[in-house]
N, C-alpha and C. Protein backbone atom coordinates (compact mmCIF):
# COMPACT_ATOMS: atom_id res chain seq x y z
N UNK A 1 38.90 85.40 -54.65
CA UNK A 1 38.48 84.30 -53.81
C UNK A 1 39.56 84.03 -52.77
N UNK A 2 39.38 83.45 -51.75
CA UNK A 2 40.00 83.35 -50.23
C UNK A 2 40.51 82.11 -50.53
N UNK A 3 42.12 82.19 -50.27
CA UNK A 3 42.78 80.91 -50.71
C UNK A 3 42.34 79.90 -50.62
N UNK A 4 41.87 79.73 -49.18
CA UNK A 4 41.20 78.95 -47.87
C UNK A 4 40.06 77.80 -49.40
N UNK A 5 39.18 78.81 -49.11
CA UNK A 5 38.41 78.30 -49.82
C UNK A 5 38.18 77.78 -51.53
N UNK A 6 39.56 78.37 -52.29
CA UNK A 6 39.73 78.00 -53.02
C UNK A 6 40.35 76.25 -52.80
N UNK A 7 40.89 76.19 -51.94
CA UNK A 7 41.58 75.00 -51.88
C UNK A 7 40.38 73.90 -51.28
N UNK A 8 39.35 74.32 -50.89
CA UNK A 8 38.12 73.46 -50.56
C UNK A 8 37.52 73.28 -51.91
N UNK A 9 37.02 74.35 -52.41
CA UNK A 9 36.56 73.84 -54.04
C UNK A 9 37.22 72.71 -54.47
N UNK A 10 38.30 73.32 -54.61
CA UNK A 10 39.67 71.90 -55.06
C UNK A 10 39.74 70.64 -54.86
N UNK A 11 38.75 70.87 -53.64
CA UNK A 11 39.03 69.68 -52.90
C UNK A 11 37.80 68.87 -53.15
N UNK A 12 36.67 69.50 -53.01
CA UNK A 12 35.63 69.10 -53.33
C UNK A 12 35.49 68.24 -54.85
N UNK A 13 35.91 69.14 -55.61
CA UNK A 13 35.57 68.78 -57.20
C UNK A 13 36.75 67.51 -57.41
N UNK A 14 37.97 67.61 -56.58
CA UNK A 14 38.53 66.44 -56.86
C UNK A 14 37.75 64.85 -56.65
N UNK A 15 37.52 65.38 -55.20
CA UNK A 15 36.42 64.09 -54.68
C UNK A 15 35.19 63.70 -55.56
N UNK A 16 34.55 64.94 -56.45
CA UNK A 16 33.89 64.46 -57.51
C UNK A 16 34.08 63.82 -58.67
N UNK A 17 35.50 63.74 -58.99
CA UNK A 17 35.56 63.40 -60.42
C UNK A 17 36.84 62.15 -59.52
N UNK A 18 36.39 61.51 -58.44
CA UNK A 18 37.35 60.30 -58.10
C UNK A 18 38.84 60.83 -58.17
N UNK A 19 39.38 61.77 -58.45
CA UNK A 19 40.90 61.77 -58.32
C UNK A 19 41.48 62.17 -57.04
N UNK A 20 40.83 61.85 -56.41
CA UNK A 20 41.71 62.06 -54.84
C UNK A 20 42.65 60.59 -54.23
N UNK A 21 43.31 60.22 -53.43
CA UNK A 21 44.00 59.62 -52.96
C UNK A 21 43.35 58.67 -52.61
N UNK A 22 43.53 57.14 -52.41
CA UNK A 22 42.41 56.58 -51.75
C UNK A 22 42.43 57.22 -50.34
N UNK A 23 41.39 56.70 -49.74
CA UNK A 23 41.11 56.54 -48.34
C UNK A 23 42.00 56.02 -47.27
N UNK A 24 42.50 54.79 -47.72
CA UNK A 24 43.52 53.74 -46.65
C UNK A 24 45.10 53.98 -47.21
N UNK A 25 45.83 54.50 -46.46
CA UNK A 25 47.25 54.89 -46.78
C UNK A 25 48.08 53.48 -46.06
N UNK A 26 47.70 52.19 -46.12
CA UNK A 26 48.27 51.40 -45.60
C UNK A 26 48.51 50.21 -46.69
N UNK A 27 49.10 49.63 -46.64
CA UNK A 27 49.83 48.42 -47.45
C UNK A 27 48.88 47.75 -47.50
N UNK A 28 48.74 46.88 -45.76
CA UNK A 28 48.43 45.75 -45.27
C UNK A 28 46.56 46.33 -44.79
N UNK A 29 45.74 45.38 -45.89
CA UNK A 29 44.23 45.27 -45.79
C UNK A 29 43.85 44.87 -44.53
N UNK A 30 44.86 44.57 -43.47
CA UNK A 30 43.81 43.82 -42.00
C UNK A 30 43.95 45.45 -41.22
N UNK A 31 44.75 46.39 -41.49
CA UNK A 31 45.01 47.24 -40.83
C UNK A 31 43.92 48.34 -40.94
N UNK A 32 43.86 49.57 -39.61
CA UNK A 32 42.26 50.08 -40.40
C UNK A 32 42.87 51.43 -41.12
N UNK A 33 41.70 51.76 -41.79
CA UNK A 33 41.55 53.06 -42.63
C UNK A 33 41.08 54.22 -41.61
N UNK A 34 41.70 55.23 -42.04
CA UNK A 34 41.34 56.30 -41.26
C UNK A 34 41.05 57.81 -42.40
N UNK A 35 39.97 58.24 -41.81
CA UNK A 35 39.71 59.28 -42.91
C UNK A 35 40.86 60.26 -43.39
N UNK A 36 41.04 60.69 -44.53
CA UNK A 36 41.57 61.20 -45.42
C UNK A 36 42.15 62.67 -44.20
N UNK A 37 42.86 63.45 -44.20
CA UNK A 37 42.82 65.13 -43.72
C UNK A 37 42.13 65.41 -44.55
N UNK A 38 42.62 65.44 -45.74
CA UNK A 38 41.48 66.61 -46.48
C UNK A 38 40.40 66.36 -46.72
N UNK A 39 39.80 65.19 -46.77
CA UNK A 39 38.43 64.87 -46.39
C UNK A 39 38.01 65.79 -45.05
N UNK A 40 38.73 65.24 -43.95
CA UNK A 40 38.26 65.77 -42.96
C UNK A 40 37.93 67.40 -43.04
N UNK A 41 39.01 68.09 -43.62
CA UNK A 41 39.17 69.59 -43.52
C UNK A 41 37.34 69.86 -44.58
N UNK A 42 37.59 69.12 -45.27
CA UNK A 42 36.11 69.24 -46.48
C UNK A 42 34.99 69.55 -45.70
N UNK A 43 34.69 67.61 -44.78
CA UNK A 43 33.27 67.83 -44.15
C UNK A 43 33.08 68.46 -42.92
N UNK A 44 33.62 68.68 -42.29
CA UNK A 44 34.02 69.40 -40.68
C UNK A 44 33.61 70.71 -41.08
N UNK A 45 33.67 71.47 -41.44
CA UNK A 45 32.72 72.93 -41.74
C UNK A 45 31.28 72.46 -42.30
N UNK A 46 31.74 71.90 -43.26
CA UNK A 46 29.82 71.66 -43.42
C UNK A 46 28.66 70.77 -42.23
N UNK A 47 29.51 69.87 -41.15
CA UNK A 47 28.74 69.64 -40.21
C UNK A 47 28.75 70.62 -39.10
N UNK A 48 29.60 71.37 -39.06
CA UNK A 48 29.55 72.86 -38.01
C UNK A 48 28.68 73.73 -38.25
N UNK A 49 28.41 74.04 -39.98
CA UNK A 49 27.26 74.89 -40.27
C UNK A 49 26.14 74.08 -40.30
N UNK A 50 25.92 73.12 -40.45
CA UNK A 50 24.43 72.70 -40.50
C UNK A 50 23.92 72.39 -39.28
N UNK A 51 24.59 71.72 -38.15
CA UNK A 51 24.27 71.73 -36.99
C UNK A 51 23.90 73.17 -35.99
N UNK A 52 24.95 74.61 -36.30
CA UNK A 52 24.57 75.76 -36.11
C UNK A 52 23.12 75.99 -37.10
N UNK A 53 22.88 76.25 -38.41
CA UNK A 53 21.74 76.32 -38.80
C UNK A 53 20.71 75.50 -37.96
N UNK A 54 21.07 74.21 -37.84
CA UNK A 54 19.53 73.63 -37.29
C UNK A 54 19.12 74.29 -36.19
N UNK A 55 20.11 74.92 -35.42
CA UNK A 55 20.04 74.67 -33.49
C UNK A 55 19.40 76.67 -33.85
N UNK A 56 19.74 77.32 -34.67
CA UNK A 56 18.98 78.38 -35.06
C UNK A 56 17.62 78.52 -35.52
N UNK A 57 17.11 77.40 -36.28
CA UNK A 57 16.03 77.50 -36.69
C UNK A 57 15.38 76.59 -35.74
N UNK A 58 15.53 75.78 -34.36
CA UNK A 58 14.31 75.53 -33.90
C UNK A 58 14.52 76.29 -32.49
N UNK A 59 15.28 76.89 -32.64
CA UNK A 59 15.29 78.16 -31.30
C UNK A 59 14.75 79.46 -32.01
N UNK A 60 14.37 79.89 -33.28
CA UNK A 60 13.59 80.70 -33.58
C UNK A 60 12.47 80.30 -33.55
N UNK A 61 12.14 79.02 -33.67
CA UNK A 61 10.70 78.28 -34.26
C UNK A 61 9.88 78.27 -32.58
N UNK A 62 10.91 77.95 -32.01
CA UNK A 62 10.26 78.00 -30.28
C UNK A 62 9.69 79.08 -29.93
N UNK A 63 10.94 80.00 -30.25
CA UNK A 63 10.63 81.58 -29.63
C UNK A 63 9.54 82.36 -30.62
N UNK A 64 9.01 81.88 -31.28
CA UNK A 64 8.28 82.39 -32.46
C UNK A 64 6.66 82.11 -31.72
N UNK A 65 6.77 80.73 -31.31
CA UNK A 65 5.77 79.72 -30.99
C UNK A 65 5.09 80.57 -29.65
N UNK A 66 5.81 80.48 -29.20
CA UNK A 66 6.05 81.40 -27.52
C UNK A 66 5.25 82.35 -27.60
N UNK A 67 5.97 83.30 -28.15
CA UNK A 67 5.13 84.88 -28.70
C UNK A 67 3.93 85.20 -29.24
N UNK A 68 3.82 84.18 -30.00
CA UNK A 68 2.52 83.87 -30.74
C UNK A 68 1.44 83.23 -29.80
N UNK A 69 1.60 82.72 -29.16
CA UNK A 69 0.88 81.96 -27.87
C UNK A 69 0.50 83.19 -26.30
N UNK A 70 1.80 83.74 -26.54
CA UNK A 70 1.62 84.70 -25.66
C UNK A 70 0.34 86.20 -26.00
N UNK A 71 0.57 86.40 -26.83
CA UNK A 71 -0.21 87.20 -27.71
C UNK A 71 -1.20 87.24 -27.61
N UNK A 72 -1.88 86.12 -28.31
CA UNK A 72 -3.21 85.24 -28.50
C UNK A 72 -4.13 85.18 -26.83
N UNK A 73 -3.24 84.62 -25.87
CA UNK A 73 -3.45 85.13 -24.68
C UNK A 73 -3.94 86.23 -24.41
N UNK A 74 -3.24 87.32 -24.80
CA UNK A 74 -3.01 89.15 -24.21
C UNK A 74 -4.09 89.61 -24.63
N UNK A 75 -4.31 89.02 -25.97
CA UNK A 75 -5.66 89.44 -26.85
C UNK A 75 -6.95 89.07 -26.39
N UNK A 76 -6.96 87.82 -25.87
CA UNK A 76 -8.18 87.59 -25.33
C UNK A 76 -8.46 86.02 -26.70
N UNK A 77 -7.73 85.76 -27.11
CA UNK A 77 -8.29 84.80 -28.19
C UNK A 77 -8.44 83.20 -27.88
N UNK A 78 -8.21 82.89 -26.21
CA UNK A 78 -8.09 81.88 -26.13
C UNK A 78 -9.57 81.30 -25.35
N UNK A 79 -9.92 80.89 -26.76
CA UNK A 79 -11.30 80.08 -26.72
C UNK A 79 -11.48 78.58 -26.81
N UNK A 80 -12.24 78.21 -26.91
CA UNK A 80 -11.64 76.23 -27.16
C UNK A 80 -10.73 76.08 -28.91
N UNK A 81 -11.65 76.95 -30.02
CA UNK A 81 -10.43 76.68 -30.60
C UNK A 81 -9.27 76.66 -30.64
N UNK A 82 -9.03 77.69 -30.39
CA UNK A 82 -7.30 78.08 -30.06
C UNK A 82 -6.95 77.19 -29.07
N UNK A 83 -7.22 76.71 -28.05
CA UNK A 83 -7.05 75.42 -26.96
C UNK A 83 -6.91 74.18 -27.96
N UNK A 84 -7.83 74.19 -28.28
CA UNK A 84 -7.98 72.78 -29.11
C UNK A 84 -6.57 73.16 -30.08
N UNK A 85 -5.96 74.14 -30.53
CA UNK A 85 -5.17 74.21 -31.55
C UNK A 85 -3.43 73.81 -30.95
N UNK A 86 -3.49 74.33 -29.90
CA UNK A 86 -2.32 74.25 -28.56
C UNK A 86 -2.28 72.85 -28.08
N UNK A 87 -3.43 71.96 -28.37
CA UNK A 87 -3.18 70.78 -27.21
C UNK A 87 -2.98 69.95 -28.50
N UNK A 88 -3.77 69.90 -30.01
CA UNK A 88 -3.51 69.10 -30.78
C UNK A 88 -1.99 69.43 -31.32
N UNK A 89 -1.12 70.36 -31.55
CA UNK A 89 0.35 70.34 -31.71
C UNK A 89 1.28 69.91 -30.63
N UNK A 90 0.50 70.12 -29.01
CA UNK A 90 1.60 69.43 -28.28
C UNK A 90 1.71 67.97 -28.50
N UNK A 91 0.37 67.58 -28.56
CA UNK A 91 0.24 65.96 -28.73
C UNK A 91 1.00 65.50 -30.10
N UNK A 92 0.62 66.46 -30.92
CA UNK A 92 1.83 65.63 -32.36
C UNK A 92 3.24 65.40 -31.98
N UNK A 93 3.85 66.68 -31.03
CA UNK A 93 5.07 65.98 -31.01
C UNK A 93 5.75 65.25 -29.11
N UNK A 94 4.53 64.08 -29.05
CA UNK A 94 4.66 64.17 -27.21
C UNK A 94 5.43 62.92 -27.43
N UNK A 95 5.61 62.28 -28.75
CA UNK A 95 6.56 61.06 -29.45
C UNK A 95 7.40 61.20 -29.78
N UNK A 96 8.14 63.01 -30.03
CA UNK A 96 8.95 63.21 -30.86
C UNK A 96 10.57 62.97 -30.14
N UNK A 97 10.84 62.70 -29.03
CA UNK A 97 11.86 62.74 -28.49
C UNK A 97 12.24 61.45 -28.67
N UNK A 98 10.65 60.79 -28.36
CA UNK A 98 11.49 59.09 -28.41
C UNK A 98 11.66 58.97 -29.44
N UNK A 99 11.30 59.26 -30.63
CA UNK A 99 11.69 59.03 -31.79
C UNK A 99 13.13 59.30 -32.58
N UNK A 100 13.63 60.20 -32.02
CA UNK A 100 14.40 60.68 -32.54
C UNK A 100 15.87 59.88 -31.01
N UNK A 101 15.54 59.99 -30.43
CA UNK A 101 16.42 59.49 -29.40
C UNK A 101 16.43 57.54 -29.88
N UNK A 102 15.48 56.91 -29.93
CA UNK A 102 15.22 55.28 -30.89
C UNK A 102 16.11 55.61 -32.14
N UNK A 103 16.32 56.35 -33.04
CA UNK A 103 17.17 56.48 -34.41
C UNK A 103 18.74 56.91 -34.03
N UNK A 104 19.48 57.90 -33.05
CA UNK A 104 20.08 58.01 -33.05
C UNK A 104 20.64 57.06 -32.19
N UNK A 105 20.27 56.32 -31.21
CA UNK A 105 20.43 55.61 -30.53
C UNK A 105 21.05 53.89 -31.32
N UNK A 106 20.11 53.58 -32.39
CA UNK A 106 20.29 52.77 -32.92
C UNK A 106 21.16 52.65 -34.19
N UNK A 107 21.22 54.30 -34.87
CA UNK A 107 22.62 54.91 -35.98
C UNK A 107 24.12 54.26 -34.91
N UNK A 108 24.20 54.98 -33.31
CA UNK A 108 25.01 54.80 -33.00
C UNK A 108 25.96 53.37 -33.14
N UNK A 109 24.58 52.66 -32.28
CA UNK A 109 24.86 51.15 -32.02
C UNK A 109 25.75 50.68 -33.34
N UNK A 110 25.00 50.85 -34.81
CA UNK A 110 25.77 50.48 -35.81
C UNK A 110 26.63 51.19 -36.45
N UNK A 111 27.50 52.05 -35.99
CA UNK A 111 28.36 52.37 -35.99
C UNK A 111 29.44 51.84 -35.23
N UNK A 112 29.25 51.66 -33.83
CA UNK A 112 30.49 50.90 -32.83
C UNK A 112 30.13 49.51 -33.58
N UNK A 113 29.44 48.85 -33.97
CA UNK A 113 28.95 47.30 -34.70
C UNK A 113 29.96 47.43 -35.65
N UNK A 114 30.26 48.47 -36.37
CA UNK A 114 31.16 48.40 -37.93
C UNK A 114 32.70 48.76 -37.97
N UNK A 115 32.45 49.24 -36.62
CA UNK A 115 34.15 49.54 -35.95
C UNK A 115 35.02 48.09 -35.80
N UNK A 116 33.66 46.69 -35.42
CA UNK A 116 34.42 45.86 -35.07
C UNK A 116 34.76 44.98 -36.24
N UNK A 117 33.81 45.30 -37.37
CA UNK A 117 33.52 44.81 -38.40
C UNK A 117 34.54 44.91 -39.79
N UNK A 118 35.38 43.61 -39.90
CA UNK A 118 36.50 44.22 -40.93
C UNK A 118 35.92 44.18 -42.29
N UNK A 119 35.71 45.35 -43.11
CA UNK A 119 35.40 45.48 -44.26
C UNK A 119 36.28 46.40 -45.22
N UNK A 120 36.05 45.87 -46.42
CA UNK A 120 37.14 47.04 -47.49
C UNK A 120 36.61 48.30 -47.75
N UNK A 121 37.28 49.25 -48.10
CA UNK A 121 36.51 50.30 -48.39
C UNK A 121 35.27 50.84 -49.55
N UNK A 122 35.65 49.23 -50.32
CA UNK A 122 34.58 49.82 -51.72
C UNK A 122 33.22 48.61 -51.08
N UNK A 123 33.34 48.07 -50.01
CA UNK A 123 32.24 47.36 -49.64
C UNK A 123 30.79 48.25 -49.32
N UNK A 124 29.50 47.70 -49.66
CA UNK A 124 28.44 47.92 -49.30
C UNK A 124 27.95 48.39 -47.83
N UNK A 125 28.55 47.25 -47.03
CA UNK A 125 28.28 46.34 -45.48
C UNK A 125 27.95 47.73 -44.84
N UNK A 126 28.96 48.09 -44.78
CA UNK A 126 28.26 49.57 -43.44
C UNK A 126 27.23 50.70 -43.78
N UNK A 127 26.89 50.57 -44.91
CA UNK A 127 25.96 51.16 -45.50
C UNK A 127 24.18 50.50 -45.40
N UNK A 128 24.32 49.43 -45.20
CA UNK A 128 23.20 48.68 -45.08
C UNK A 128 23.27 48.12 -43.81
N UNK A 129 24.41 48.04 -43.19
CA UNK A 129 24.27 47.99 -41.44
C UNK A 129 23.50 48.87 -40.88
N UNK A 130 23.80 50.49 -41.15
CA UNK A 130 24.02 51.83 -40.75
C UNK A 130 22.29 51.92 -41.33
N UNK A 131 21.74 51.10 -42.33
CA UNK A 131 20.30 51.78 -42.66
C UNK A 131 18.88 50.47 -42.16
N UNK A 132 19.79 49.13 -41.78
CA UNK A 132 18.72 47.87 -41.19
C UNK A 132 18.84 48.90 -39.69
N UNK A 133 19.88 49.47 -39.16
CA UNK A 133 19.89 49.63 -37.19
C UNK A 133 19.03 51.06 -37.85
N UNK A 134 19.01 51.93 -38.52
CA UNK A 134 17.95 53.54 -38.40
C UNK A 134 16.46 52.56 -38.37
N UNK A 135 16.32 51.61 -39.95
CA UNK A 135 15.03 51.43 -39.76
C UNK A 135 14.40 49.82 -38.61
N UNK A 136 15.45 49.59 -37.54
CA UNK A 136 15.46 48.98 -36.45
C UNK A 136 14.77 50.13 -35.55
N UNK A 137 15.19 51.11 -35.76
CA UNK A 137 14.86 52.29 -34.93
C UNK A 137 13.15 52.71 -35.27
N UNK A 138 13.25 53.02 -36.39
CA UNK A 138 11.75 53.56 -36.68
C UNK A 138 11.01 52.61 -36.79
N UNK A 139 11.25 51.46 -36.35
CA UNK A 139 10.06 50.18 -36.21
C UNK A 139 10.16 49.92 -34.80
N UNK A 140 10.41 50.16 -33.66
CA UNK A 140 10.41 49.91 -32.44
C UNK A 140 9.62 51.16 -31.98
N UNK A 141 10.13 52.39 -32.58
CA UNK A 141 9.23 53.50 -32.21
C UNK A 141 7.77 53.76 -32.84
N UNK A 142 7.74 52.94 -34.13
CA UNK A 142 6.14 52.80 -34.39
C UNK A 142 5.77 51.66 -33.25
N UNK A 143 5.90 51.31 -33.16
CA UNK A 143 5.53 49.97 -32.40
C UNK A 143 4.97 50.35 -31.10
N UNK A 144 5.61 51.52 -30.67
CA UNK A 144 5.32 51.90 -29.54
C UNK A 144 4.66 52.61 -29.03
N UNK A 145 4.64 53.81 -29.97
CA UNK A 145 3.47 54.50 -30.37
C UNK A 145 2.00 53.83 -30.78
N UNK A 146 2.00 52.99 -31.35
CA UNK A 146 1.10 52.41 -32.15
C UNK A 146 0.51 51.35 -30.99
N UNK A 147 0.79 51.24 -29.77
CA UNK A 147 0.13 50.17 -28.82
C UNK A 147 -0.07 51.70 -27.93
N UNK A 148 1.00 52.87 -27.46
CA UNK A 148 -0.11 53.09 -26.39
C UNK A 148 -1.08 53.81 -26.73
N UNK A 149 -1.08 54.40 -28.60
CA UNK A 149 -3.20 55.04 -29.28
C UNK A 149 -3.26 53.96 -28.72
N UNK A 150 -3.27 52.39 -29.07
CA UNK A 150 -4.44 51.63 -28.62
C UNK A 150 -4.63 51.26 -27.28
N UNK A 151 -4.18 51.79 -26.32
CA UNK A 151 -4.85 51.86 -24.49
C UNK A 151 -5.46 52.93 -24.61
């Protein structure tokens, strides 16, 4: 095994069984906490690969979509079903931007909200800040959706 990664296991399983260092390397509780290094070294590859995985699988899913559309074309298959099949998937996702732009938009907000916000580290607070501003988010975007079906 690759040192590298032996010392991530390490690191990992420490963080599981609580024996890692706390979080706040400071005396004085008004002062802030700043994430761990080896925390950092932990999650920083796993948000590099999952963000590469995602940005792979909906740039295959596009180019897949594409081809398949193109095809169907070449073939001669585009009859009202197949129309009807193309216009009912664009319309599922003709919400999907605002939706997702309303959640991250509103994750953000409560995040700079909890920056200003002095809390301890074994507190709840930013955890239920961080999940009233997501579902702040997915209730403004139903909302919105849900009035212009009804025009």
């Amino acid at each position: 095994m690759i040192p590298c990664c032996r010392r991530h296991l390490k690191l990992f399983f420490n963080l599981l069984q609580h024996q890692t260092r706390d979080l706040c390397h400071t005396s004085n509780q008004t002062e802030k906490c700043y994430m761990d290094h080896n925390l950092k070294e932990l999650l920083l590859p796993i948000a590099i690969l999952g963000t590469l995985g995602t940005a792979i699988t909906l740039f295959t899913k596009t180019l897949t979509d594409y081809i398949l559309k193109k095809k169907m074309v070449e073939k001669g298959f585009v009859n009202n079903e197949a129309q009807a099949i193309f216009k009912q998937h664009s319309h599922e996702n003709k919400f999907s931007s605002l939706k997702w732009g309303l959640i991250i938009f509103f994750a953000g907000v409560s995040l700079v909200i909890m920056e200003y916000i002095p809390t301890s580290p074994e507190s709840p607070l930013p955890y239920g800040l961080f999940a009233i501003a997501v579902s702040l988010g997915f209730l403004i975007y139903y909302f919105m959706v849900k009035s212009d079906r009804e025009k």
